[in-house]
C-alpha atoms as a PDB file:
ATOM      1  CA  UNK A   1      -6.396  18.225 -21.433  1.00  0.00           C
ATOM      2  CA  UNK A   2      -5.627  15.017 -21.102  1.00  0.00           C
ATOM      3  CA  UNK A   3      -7.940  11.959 -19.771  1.00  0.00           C
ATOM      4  CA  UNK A   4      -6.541  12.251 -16.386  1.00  0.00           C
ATOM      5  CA  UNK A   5      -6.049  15.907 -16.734  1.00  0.00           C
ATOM      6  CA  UNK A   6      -1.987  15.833 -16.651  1.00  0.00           C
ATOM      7  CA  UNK A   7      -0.349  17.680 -18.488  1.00  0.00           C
ATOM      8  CA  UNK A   8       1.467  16.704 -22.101  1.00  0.00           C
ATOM      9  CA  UNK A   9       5.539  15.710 -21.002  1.00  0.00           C
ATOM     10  CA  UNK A  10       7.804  19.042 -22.247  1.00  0.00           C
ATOM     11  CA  UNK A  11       9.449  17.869 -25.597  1.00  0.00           C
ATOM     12  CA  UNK A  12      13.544  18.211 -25.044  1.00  0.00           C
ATOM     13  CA  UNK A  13      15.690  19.622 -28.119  1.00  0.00           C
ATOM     14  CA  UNK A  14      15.390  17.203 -31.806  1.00  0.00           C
ATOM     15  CA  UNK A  15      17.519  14.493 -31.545  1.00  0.00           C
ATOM     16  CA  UNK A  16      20.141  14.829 -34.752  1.00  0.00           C
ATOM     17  CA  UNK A  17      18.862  11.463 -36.554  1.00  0.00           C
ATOM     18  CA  UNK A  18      21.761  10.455 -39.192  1.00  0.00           C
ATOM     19  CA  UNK A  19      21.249   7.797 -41.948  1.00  0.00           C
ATOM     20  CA  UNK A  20      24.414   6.521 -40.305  1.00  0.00           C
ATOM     21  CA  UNK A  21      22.270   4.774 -37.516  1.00  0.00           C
ATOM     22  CA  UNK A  22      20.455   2.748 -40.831  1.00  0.00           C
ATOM     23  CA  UNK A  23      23.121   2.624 -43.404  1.00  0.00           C
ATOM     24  CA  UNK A  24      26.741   4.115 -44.302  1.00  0.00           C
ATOM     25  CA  UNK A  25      25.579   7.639 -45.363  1.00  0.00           C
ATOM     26  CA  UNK A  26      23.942  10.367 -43.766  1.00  0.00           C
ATOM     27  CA  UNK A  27      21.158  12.222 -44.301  1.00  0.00           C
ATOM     28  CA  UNK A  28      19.646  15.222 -42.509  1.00  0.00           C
ATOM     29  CA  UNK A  29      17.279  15.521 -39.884  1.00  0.00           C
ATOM     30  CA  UNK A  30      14.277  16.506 -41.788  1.00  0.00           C
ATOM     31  CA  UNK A  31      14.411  14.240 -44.880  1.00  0.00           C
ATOM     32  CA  UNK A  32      11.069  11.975 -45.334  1.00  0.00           C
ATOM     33  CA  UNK A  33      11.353   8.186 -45.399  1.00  0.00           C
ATOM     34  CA  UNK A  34      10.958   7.777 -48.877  1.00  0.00           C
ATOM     35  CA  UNK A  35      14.245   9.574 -49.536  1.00  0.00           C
ATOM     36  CA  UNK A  36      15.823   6.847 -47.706  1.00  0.00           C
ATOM     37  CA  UNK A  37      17.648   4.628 -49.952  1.00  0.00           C
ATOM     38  CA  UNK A  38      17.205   0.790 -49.978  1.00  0.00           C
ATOM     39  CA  UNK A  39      19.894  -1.927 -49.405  1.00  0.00           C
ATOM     40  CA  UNK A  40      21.474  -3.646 -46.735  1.00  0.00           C
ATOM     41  CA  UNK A  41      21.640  -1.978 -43.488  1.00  0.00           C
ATOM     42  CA  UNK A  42      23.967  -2.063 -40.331  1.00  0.00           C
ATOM     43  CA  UNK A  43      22.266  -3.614 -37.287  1.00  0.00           C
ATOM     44  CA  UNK A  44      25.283  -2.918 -35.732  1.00  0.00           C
ATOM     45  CA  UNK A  45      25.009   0.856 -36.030  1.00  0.00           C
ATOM     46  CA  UNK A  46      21.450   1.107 -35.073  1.00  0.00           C
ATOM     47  CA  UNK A  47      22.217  -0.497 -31.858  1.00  0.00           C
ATOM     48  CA  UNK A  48      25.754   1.609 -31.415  1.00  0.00           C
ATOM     49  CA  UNK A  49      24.039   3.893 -29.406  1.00  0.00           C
ATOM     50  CA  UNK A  50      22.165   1.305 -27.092  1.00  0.00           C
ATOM     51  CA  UNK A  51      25.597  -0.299 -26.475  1.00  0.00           C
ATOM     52  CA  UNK A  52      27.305   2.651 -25.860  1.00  0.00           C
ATOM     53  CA  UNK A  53      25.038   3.492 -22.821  1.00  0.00           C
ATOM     54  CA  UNK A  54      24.943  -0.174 -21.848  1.00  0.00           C
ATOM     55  CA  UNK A  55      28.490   0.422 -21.082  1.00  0.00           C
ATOM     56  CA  UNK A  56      28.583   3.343 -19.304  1.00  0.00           C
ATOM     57  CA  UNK A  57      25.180   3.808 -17.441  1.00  0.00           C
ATOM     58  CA  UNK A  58      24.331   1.355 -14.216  1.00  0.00           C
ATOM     59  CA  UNK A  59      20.566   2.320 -15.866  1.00  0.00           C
ATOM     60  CA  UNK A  60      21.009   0.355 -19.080  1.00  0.00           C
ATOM     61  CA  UNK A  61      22.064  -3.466 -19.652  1.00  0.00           C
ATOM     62  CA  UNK A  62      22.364  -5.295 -22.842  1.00  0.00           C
ATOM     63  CA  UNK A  63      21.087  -8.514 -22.901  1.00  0.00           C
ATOM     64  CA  UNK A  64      20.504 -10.813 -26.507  1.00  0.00           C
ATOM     65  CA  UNK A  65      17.806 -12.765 -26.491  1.00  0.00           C
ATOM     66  CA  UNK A  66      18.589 -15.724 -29.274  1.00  0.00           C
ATOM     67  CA  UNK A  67      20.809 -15.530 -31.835  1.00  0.00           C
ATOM     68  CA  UNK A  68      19.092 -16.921 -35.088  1.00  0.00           C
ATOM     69  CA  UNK A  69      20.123 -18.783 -38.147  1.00  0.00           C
ATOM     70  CA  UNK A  70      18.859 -17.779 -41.467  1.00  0.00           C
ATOM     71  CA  UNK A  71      21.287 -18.494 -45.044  1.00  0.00           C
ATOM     72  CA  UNK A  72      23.582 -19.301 -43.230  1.00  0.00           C
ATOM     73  CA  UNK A  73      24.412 -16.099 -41.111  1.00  0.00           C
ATOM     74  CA  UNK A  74      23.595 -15.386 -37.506  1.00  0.00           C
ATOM     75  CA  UNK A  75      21.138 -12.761 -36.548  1.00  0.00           C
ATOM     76  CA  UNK A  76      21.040 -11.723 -32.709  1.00  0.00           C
ATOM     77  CA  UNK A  77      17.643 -10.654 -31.444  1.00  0.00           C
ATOM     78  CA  UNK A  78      18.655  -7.687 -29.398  1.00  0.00           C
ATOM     79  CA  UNK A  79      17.215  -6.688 -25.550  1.00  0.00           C
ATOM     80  CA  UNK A  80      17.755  -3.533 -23.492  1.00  0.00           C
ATOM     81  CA  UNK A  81      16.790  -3.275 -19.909  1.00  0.00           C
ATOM     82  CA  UNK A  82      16.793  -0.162 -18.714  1.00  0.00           C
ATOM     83  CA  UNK A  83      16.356  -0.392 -14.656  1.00  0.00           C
ATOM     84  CA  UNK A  84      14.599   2.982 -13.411  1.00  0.00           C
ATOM     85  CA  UNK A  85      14.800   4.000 -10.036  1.00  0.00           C
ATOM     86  CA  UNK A  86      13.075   2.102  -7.084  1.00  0.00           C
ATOM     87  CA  UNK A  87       9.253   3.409  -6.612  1.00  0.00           C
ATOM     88  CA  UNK A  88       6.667   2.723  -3.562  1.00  0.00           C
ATOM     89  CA  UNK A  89       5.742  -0.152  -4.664  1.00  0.00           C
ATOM     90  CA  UNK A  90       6.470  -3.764  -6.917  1.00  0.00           C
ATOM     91  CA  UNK A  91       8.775  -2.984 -10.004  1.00  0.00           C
ATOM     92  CA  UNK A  92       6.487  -2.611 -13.091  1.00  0.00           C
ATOM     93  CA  UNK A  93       6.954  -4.441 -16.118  1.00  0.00           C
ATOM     94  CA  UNK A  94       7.003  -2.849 -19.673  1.00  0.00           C
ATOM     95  CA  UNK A  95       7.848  -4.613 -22.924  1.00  0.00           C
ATOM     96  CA  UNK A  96       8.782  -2.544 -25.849  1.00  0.00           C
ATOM     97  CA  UNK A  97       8.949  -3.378 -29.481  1.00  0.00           C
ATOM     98  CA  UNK A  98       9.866  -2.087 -33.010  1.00  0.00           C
ATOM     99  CA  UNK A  99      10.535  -3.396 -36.204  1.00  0.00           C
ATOM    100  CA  UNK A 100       9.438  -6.404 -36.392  1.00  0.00           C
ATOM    101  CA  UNK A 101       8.383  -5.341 -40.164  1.00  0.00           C
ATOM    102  CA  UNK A 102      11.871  -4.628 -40.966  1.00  0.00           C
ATOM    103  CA  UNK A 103      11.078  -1.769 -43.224  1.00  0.00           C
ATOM    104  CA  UNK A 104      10.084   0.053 -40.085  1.00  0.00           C
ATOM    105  CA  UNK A 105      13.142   1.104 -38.588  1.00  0.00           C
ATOM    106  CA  UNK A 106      11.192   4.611 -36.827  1.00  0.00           C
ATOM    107  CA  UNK A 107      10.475   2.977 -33.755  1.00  0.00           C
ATOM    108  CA  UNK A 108      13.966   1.275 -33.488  1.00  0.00           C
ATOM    109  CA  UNK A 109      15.103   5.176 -34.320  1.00  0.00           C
ATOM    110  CA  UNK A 110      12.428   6.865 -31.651  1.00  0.00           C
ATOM    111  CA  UNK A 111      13.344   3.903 -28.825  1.00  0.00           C
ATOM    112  CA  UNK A 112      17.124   5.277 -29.072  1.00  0.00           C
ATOM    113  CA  UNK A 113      15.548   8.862 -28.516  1.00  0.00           C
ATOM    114  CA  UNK A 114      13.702   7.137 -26.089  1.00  0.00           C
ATOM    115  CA  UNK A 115      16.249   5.862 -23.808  1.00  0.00           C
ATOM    116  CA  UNK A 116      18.599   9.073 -24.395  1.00  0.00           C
ATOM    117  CA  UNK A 117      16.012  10.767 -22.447  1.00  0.00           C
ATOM    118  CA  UNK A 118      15.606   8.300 -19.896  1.00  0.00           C
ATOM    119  CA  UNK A 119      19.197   8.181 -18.960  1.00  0.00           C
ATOM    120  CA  UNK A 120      19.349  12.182 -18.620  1.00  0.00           C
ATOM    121  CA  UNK A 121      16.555  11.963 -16.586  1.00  0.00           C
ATOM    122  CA  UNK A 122      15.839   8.182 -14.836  1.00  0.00           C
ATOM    123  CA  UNK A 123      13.039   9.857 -12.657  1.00  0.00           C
ATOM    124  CA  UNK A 124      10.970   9.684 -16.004  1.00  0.00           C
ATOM    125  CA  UNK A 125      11.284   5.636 -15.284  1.00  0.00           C
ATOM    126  CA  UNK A 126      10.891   5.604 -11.718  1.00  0.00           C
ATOM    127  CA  UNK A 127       9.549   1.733 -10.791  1.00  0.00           C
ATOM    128  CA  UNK A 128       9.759   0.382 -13.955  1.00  0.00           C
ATOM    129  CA  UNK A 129      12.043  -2.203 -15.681  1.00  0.00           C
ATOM    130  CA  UNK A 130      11.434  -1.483 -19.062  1.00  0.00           C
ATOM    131  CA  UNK A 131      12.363  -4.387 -21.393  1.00  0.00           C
ATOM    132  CA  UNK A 132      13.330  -2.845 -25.058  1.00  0.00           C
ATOM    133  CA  UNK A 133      13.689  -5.102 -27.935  1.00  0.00           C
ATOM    134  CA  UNK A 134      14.761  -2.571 -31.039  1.00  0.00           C
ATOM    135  CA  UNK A 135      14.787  -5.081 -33.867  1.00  0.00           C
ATOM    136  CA  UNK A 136      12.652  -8.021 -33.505  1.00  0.00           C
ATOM    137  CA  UNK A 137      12.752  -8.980 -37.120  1.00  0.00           C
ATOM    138  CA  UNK A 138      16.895  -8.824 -37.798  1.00  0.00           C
ATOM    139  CA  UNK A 139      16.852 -10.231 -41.079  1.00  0.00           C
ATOM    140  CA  UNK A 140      13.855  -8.218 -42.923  1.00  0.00           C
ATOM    141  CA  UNK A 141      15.941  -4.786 -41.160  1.00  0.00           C
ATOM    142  CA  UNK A 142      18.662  -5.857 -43.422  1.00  0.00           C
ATOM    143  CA  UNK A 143      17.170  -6.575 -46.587  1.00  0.00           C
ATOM    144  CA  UNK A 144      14.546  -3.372 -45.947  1.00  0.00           C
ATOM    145  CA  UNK A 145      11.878  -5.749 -46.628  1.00  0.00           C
ATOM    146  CA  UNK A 146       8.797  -6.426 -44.173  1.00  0.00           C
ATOM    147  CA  UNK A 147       9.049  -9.858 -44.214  1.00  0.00           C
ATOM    148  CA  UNK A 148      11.894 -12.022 -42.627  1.00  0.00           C
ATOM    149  CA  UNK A 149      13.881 -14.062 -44.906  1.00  0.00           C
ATOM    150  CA  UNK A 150      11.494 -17.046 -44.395  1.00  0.00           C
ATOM    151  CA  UNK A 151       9.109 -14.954 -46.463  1.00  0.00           C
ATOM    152  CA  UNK A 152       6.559 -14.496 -43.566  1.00  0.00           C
ATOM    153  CA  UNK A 153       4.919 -11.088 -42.138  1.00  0.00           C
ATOM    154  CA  UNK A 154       6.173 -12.044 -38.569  1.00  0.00           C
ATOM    155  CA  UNK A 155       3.409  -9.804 -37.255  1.00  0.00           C
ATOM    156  CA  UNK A 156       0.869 -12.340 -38.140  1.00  0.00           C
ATOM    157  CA  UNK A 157       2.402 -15.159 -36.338  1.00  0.00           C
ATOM    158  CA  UNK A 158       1.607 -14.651 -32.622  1.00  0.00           C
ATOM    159  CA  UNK A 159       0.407 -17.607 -30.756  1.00  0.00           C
ATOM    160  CA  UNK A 160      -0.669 -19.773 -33.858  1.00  0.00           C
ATOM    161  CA  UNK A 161       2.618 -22.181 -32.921  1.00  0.00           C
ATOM    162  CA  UNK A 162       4.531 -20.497 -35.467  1.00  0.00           C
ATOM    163  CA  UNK A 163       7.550 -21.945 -36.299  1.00  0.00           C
ATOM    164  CA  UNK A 164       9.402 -19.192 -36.685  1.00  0.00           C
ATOM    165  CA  UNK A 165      12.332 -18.238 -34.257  1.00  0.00           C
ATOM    166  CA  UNK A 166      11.918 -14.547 -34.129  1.00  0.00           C
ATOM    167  CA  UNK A 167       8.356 -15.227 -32.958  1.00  0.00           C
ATOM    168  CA  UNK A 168       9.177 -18.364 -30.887  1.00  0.00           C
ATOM    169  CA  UNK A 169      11.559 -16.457 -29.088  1.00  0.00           C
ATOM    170  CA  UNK A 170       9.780 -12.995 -28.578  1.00  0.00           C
ATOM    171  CA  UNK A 171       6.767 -15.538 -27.264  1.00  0.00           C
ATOM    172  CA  UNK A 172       9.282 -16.414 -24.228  1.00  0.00           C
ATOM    173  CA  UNK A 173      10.119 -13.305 -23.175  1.00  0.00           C
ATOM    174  CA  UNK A 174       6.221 -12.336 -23.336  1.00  0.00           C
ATOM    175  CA  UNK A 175       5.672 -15.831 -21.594  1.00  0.00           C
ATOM    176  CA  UNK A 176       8.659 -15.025 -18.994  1.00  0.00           C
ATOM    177  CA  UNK A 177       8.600 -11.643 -18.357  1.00  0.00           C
ATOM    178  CA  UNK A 178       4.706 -11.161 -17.619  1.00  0.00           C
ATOM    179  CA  UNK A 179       4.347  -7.893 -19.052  1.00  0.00           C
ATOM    180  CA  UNK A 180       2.429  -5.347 -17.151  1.00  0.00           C
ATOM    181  CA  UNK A 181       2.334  -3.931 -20.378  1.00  0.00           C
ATOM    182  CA  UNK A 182       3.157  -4.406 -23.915  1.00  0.00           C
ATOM    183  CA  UNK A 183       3.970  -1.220 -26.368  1.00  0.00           C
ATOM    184  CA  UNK A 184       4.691  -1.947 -30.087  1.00  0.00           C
ATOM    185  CA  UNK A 185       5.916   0.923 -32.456  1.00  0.00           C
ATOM    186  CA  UNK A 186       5.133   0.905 -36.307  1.00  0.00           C
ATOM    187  CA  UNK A 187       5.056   3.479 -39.233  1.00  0.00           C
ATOM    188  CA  UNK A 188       2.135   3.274 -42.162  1.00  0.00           C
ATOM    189  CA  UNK A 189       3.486   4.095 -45.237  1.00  0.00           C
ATOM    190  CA  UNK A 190      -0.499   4.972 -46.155  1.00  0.00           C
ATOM    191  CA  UNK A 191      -1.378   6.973 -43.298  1.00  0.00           C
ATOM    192  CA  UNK A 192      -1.100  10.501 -43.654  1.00  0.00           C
ATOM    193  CA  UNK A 193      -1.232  10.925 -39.320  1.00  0.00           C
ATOM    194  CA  UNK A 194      -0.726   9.445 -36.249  1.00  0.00           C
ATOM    195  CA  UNK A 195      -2.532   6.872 -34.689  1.00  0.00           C
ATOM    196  CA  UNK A 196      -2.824   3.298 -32.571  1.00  0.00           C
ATOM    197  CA  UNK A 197      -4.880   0.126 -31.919  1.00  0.00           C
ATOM    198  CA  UNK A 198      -5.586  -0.727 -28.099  1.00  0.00           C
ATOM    199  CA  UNK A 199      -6.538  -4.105 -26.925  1.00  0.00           C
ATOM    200  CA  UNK A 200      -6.515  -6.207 -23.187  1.00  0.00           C
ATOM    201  CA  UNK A 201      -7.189  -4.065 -19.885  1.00  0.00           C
ATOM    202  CA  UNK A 202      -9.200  -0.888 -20.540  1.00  0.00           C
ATOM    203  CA  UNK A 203      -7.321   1.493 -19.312  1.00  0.00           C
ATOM    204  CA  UNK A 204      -5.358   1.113 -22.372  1.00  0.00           C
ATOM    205  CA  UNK A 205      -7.738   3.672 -24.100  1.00  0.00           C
ATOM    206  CA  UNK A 206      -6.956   5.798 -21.290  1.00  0.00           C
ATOM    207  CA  UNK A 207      -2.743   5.406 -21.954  1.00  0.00           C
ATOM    208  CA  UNK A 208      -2.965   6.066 -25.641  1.00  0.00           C
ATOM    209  CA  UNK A 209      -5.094   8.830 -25.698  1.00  0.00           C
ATOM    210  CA  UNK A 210      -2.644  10.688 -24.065  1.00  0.00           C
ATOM    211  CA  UNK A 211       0.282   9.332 -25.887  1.00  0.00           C
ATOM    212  CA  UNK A 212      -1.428  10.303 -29.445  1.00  0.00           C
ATOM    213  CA  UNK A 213      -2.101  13.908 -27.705  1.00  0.00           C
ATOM    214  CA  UNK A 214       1.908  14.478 -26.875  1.00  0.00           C
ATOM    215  CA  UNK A 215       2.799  12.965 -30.199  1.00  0.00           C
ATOM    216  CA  UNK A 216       0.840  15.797 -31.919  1.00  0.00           C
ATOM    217  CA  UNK A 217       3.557  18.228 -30.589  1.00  0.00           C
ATOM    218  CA  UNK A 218       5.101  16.693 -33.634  1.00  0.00           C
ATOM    219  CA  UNK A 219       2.423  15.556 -36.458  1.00  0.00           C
ATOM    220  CA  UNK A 220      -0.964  15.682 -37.018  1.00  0.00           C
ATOM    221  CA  UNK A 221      -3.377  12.666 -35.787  1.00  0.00           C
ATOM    222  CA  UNK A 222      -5.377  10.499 -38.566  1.00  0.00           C
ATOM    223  CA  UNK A 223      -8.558  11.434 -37.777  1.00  0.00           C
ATOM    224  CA  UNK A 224     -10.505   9.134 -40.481  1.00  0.00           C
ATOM    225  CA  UNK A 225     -13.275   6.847 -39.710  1.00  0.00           C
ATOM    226  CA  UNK A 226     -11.770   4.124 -41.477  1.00  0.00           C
ATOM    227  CA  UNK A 227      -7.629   3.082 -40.715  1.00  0.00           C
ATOM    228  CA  UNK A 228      -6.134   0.191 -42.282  1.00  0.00           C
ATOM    229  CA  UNK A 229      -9.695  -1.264 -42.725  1.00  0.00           C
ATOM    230  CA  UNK A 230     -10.824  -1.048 -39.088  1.00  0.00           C
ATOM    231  CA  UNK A 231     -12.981   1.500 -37.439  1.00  0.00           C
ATOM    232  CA  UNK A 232     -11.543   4.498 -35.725  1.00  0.00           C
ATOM    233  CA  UNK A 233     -12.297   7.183 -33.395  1.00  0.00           C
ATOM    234  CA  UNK A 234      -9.832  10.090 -33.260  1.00  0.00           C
ATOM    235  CA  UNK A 235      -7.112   7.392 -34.081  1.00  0.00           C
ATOM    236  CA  UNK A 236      -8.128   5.317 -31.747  1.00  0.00           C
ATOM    237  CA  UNK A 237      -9.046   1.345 -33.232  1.00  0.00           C
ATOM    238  CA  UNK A 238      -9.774  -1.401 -30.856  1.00  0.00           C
ATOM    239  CA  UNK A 239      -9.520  -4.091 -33.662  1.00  0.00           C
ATOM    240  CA  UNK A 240      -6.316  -5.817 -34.816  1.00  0.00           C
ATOM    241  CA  UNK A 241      -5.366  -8.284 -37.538  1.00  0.00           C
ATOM    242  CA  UNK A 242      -5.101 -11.910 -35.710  1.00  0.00           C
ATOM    243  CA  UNK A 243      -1.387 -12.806 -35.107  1.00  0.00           C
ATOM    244  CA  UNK A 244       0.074  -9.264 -33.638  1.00  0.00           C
ATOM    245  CA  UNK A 245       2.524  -9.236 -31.478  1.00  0.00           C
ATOM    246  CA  UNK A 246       0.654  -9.457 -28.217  1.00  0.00           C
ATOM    247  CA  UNK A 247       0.184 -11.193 -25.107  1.00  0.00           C
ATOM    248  CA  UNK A 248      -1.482 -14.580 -25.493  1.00  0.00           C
ATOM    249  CA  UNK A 249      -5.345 -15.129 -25.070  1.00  0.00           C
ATOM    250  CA  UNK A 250      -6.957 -16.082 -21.251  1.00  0.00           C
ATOM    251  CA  UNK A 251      -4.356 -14.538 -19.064  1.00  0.00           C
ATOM    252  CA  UNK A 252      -6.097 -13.225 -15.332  1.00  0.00           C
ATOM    253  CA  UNK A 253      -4.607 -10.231 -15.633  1.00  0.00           C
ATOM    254  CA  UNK A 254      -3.743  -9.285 -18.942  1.00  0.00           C
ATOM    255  CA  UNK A 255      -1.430  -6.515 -19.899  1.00  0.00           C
ATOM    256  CA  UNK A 256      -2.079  -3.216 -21.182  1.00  0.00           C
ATOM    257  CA  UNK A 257      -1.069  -3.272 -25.170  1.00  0.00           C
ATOM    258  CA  UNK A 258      -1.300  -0.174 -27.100  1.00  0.00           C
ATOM    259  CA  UNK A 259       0.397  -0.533 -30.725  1.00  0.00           C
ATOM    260  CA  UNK A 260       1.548   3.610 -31.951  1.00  0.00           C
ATOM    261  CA  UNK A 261       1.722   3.957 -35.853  1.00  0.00           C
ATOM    262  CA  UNK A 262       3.168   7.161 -37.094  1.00  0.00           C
ATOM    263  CA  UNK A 263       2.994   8.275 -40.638  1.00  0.00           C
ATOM    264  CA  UNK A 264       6.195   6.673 -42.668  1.00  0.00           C
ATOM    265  CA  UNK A 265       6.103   9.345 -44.652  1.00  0.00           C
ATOM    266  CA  UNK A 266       6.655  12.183 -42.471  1.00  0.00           C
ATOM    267  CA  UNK A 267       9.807  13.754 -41.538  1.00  0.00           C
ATOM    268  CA  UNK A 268      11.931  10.957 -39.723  1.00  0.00           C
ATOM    269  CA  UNK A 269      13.063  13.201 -37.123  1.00  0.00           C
ATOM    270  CA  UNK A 270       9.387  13.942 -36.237  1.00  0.00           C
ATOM    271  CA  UNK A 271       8.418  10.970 -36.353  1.00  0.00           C
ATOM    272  CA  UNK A 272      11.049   9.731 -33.424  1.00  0.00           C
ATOM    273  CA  UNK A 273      10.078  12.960 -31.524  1.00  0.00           C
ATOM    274  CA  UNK A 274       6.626  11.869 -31.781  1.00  0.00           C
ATOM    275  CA  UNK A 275       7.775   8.375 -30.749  1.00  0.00           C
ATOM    276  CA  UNK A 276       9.734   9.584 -27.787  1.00  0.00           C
ATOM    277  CA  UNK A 277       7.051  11.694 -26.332  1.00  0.00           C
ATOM    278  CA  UNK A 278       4.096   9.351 -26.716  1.00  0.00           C
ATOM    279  CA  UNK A 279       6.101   6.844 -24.894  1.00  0.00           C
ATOM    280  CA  UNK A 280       7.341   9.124 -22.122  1.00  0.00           C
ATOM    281  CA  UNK A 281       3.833   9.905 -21.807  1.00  0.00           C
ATOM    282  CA  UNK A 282       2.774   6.399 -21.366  1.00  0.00           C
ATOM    283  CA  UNK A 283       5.532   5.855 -18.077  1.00  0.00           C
ATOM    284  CA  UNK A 284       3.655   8.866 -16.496  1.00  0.00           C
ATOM    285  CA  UNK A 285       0.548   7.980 -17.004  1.00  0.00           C
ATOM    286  CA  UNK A 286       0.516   4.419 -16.344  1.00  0.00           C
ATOM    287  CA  UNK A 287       2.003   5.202 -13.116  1.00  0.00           C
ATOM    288  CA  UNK A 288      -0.518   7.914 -12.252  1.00  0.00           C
ATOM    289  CA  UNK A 289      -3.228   5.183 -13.001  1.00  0.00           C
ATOM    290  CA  UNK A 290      -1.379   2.697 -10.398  1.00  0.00           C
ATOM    291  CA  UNK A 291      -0.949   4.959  -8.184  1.00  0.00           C
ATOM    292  CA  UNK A 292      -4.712   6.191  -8.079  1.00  0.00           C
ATOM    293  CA  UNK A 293      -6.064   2.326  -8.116  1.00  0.00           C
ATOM    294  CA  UNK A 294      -4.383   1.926  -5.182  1.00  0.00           C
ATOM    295  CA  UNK A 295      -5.830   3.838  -2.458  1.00  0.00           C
ATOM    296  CA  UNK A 296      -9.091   3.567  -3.983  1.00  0.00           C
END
């Protein structure tokens, strides 16, 4: 049972994950990330699937944030909206993003699951706008690497007046869009289970909880004391590294942020189940939570 005592969201059939979506070959569903061979890989076909419902749903608009120039190529930082239907009350915010290590294409991979269920079933994004941003770190995603070409882990450059344009750019939309919540999806290639770091409003703790609980459908949860140097409680940290991409320091009303890590070396296809139904989890819960705070 969950913290608010709703029940975990029904898992639909795997989602057939090809290596087509990261490179030129395939590979089969159940194949662990280390069996996925480096090189240059195809934004383009990542993102196929994104544009391909962009074009035929009214749910689903694609809309590029910057393009950026880096050795002389252009990069395009990609958005998604994908407009649920109208609730009871004001439209609720959600930004969500993945790779910005670009060696960590899962969450691009489980936010394509993601939205494949949404637009099968939009009442699972009732009153929200949910703002998707699938690769915020274009030019690591095509080298494989973590870093951007400038050489920099991007996710330590948050609100230290970086000058880099990933970061100056995903600032804006943070900036713009005033997130009622931020979600950002990673993979640990030295965790063995699932887990995530919560920070802002409290009732984060009470989103990922839940999240991590419908993700073990899938995998098992890191349970260790100690993850990635910080302390942890059933997978549960509530310290970061400085420079994560967050929502800047002293707002009023700051947004809920959980970060979900999955285990990189796990079985891809589990690991974007996982993804999927952590984050479907979130939508229902978050709303629950709203929906209780007001008529108390």
């Amino acid at each position: 049972m969950n913290p608010v005592g709703r029940s975990r969201c029904d898992p639909e059939p795997p989602l057939n994950i090809t290596k087509d979506m990261i490179t030129t070959l395939e590979i089969p569903p159940a194949v662990s990330r280390k069996q996925i061979v480096a090189g240059k890989r195809s934004a383009e076909k990542l993102l196929a699937p994104f544009d391909e419902l962009a074009a035929a749903s009214p749910n689903v608009v694609a809309k590029p944030v910057v393009e950026i120039d880096s050795r002389g190529q252009k990069y395009t930082l990609p958005r998604y909206l994908f407009l649920g239907p109208k609730g009871g009350g004001d439209i609720i915010r959600i930004g969500i993003f993945a790779t910005i290590h670009g060696d960590e294409p899962e969450g691009a991979l489980g936010l394509v699951r993601f939205v494949t269920a949404l637009e099968k079933n939009p009442e699972l994004a009732k009153g929200y706008a949910l703002f998707i941003y699938p690769i915020c770190n274009p030019t690591g995603f095509e080298d494989n690497t973590r870093h951007s070409h400038s050489g920099k882990d991007l996710n330590r450059e948050f609100w230290v007046e970086s000058p880099e344009p990933e970061v100056r750019a995903l600032e804006t939309e943070i900036w713009t869009h005033a997130f009622h919540g931020i979600i950002t999806l990673h993979s640990d290639d030295t965790s063995g289970g699932l887990y995530g770091f919560v920070n802002g409003a409290v009732l984060s703790e009470h989103l990922l909880e839940p999240a991590l609980q419908s993700a073990e459908n899938f995998l098992p949860r890191n349970k260790r004391r100690t993850i990635d140097g910080f302390p942890a409680r059933r997978g549960v940290l509530y310290s970061c590294y400085d420079g994560v991409l967050k929502s800047p320091a002293g707002l009023k009303q700051p947004p809920f942020e959980v970060t979900l890590e999955t285990p990189q070396d796990a079985p891809l296809h589990l690991q974007v189940e996982a993804l999927n139904a952590a984050l479907q989890t979130i939508l229902t819960e978050y709303r629950y939570l709203m929906a209780v705070a007001q008529n108390i």
